[in-house]
C-alpha atoms as a PDB file:
ATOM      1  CA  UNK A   1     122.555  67.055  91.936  1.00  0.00           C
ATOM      2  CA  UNK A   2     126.204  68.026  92.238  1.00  0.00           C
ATOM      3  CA  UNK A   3     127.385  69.038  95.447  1.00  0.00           C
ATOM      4  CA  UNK A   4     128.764  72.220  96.829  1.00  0.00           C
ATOM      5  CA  UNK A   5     132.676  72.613  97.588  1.00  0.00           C
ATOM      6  CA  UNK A   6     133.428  72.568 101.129  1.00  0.00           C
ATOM      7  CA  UNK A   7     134.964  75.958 101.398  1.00  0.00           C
ATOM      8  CA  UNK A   8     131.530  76.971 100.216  1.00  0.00           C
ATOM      9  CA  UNK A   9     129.212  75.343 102.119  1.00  0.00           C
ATOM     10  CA  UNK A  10     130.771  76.236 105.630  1.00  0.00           C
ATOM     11  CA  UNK A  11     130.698  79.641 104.619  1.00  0.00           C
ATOM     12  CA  UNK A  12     127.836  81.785 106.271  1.00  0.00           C
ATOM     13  CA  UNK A  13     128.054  84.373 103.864  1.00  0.00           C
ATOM     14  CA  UNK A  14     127.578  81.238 101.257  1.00  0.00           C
ATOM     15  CA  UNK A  15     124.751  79.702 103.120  1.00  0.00           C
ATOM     16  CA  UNK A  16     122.707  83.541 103.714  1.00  0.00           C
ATOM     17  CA  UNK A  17     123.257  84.039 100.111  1.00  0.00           C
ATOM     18  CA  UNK A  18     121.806  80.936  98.814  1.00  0.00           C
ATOM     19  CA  UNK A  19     118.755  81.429 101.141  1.00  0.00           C
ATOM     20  CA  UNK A  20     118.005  85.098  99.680  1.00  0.00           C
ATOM     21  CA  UNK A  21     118.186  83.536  96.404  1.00  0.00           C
ATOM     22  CA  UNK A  22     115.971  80.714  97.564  1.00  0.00           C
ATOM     23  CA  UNK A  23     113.464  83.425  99.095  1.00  0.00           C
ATOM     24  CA  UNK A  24     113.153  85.899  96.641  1.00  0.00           C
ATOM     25  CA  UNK A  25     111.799  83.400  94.397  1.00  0.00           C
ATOM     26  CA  UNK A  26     109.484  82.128  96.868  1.00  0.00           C
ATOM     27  CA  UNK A  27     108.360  85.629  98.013  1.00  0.00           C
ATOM     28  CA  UNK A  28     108.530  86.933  94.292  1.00  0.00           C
ATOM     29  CA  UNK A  29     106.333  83.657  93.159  1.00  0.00           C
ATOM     30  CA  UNK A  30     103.715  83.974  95.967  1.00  0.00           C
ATOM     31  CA  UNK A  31     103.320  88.169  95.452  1.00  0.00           C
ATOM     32  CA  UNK A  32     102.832  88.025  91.654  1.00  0.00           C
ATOM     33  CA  UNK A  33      99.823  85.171  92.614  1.00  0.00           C
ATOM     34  CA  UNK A  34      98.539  87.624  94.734  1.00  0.00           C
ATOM     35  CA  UNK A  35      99.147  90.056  91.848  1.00  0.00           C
ATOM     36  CA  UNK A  36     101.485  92.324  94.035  1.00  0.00           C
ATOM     37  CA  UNK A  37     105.255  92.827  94.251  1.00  0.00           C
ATOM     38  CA  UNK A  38     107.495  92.949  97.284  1.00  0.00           C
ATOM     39  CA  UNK A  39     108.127  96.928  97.028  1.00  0.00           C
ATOM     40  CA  UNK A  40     104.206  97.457  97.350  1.00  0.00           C
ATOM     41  CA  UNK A  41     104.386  95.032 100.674  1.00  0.00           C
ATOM     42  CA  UNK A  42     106.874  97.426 101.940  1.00  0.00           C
ATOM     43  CA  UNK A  43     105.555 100.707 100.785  1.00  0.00           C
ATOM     44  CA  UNK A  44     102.229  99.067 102.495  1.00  0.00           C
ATOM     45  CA  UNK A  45     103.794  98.085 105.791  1.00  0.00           C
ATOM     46  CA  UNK A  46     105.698 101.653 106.592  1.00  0.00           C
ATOM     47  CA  UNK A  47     102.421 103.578 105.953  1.00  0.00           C
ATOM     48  CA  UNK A  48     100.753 101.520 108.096  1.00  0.00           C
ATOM     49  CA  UNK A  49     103.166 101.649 110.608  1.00  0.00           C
ATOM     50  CA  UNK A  50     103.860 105.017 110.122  1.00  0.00           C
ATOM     51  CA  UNK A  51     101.520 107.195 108.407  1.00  0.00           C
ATOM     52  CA  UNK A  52     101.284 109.181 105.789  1.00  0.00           C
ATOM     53  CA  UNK A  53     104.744 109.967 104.760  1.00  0.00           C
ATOM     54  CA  UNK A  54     106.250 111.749 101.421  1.00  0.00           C
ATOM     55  CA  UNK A  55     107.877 109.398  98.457  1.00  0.00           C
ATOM     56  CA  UNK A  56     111.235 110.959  99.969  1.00  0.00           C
ATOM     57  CA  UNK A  57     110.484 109.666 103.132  1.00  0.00           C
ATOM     58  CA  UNK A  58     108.912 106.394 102.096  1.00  0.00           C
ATOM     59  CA  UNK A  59     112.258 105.529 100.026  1.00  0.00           C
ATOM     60  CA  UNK A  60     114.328 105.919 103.141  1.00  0.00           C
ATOM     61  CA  UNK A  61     111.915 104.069 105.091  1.00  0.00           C
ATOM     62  CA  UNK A  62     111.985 101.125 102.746  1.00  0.00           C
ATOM     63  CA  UNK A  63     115.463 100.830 101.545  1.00  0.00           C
ATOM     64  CA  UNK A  64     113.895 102.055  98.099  1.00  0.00           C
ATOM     65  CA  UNK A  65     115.587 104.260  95.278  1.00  0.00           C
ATOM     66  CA  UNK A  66     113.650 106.780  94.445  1.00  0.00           C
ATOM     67  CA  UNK A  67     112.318 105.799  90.584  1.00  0.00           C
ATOM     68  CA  UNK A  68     111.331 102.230  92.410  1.00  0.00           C
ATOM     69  CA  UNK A  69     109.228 104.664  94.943  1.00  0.00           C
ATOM     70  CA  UNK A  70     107.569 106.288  92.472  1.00  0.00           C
ATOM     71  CA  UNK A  71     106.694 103.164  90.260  1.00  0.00           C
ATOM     72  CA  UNK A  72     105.316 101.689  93.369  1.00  0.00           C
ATOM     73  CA  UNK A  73     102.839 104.441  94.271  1.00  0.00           C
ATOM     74  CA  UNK A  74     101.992 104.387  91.162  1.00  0.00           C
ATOM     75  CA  UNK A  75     100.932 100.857  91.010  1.00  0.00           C
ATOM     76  CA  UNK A  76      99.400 100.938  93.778  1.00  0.00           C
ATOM     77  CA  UNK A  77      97.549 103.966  93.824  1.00  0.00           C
ATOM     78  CA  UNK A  78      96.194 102.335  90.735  1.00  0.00           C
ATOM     79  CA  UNK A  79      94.878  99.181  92.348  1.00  0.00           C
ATOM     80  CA  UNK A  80      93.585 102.194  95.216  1.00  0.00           C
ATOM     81  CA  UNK A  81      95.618 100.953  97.794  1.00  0.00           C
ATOM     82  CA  UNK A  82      96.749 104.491  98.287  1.00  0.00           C
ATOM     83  CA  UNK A  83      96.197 107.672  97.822  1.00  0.00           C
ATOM     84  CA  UNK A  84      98.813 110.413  96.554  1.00  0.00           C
ATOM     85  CA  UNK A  85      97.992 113.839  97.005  1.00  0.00           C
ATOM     86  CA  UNK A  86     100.101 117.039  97.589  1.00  0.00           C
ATOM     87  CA  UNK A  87     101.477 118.006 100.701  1.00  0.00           C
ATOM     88  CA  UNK A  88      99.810 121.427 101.818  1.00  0.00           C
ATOM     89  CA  UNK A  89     103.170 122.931 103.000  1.00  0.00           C
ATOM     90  CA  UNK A  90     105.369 121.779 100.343  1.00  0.00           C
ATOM     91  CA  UNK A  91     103.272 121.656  96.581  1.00  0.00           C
ATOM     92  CA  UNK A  92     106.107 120.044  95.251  1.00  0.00           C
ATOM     93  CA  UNK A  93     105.928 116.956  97.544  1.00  0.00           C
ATOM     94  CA  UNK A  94     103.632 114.210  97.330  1.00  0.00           C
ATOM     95  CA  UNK A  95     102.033 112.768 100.421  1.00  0.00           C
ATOM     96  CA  UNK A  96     101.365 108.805 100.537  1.00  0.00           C
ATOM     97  CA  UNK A  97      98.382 107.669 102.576  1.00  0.00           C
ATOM     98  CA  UNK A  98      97.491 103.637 102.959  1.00  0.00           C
ATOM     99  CA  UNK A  99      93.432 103.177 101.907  1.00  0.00           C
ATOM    100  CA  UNK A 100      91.058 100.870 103.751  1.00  0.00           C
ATOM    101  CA  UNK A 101      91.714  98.689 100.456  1.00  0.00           C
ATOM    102  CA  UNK A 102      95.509  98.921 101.212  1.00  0.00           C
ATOM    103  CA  UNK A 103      95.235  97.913 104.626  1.00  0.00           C
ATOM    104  CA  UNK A 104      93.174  94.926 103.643  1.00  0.00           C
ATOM    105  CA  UNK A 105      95.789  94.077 100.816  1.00  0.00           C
ATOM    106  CA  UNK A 106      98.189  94.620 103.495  1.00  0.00           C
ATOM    107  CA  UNK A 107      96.754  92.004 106.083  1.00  0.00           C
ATOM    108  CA  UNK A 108      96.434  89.503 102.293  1.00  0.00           C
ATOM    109  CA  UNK A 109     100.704  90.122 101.836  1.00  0.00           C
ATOM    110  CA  UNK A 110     101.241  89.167 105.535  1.00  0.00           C
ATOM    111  CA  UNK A 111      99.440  85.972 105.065  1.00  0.00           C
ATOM    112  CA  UNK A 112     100.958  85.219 102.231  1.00  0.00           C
ATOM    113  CA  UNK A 113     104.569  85.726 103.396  1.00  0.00           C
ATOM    114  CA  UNK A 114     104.276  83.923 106.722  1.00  0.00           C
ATOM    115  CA  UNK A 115     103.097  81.019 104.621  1.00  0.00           C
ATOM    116  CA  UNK A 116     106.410  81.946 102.723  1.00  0.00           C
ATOM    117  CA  UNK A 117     108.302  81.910 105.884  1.00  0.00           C
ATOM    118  CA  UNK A 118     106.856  78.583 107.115  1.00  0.00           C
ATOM    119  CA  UNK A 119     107.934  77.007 103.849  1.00  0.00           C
ATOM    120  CA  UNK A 120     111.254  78.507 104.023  1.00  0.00           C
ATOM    121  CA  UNK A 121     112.032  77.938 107.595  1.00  0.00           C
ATOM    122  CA  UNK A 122     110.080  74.398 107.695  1.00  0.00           C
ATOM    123  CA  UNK A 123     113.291  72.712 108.654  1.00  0.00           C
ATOM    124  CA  UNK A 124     113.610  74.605 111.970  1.00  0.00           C
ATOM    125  CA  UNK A 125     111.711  74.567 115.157  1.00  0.00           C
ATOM    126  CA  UNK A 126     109.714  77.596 116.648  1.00  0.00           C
ATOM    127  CA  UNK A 127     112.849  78.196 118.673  1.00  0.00           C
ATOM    128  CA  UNK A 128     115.535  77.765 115.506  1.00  0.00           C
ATOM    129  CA  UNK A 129     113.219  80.387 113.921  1.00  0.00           C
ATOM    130  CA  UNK A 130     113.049  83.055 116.476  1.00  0.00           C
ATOM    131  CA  UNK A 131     117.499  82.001 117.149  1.00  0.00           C
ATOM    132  CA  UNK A 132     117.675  82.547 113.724  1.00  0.00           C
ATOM    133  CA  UNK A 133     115.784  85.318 113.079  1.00  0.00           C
ATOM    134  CA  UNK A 134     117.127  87.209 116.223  1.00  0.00           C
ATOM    135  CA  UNK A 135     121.274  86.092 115.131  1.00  0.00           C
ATOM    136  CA  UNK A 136     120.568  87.781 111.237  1.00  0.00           C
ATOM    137  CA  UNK A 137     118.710  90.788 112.613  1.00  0.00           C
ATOM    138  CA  UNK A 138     121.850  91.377 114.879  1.00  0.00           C
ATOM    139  CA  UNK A 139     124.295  90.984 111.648  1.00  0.00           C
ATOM    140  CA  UNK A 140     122.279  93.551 110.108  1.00  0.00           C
ATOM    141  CA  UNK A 141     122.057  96.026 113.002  1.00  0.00           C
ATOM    142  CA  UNK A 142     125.947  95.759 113.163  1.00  0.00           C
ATOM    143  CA  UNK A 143     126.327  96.679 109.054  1.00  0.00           C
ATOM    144  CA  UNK A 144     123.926  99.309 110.131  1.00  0.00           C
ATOM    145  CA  UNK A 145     120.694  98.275 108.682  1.00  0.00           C
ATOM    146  CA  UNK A 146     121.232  99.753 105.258  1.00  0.00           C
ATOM    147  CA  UNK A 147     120.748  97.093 102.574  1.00  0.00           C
ATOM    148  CA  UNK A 148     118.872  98.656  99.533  1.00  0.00           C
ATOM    149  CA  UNK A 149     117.457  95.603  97.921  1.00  0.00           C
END
């Protein structure tokens, strides 16, 4: 294995973007075996966090464009982890609602990607993890939370 040039390697926007590229295989690998994708996880978590909510609102929940909203519901409301029906004060909005099969799916995806953060963060203590964790999430609140991918 060849190593990485210095001026790389002691750069942490080097390091973070290694590690995405190291965990969206892991996270991509381990949804596809559970025969899900990580916009459904997401889609998932904000309905069950927040309710029912429009695709509208669901994209800006989730970071989502809209066509990757819609493809989502779609799978999903296939599998019945959803339901999409029409909002009663707007026809021409669609309203998302998690099913008792999407929670359950739900509570399956969580297991699956803290098994995907052990593996990723197996390095670290309990108290790296929570440094770590707590150091990126105050990168992102400074950038102002608004990665779309």
């Amino acid at each position: 294995m060849e190593s990485t040039p210095s001026r790389l390697a002691t750069k942490a926007s080097w390091l973070v973007s290694q590690t995405a590229v190291h965990v969206r295989r892991l996270i991509g690998d381990e949804f596809a075996a559970a025969g899900s994708r990580g916009y459904h996880y997401r889609v998932l978590a904000a309905l069950q966090e927040f309710g029912p909510a429009s695709q509208a609102e669901l994209g800006r929940r989730c970071r989502m464009d809209r066509s990757d909203v819609v493809q989502a519901v779609t799978e999903l409301e296939r599998q019945s982890f959803v339901e999409r029906s029409a909002d009663p004060a707007d026809r021409r909005r669609n309203i998302v609602t998690i099913t008792g099969a999407g929670r359950q799916q739900l509570r399956r995806l969580d297991r699956t990607l803290d098994t995907v953060q052990d593996e990723l963060l197996a390095p670290l203590s309990t108290a790296e993890r929570q440094t770590l964790v707590a150091l990126l999430a105050k990168v992102v609140k400074h950038h102002g939370d608004t990665p779309t991918s």
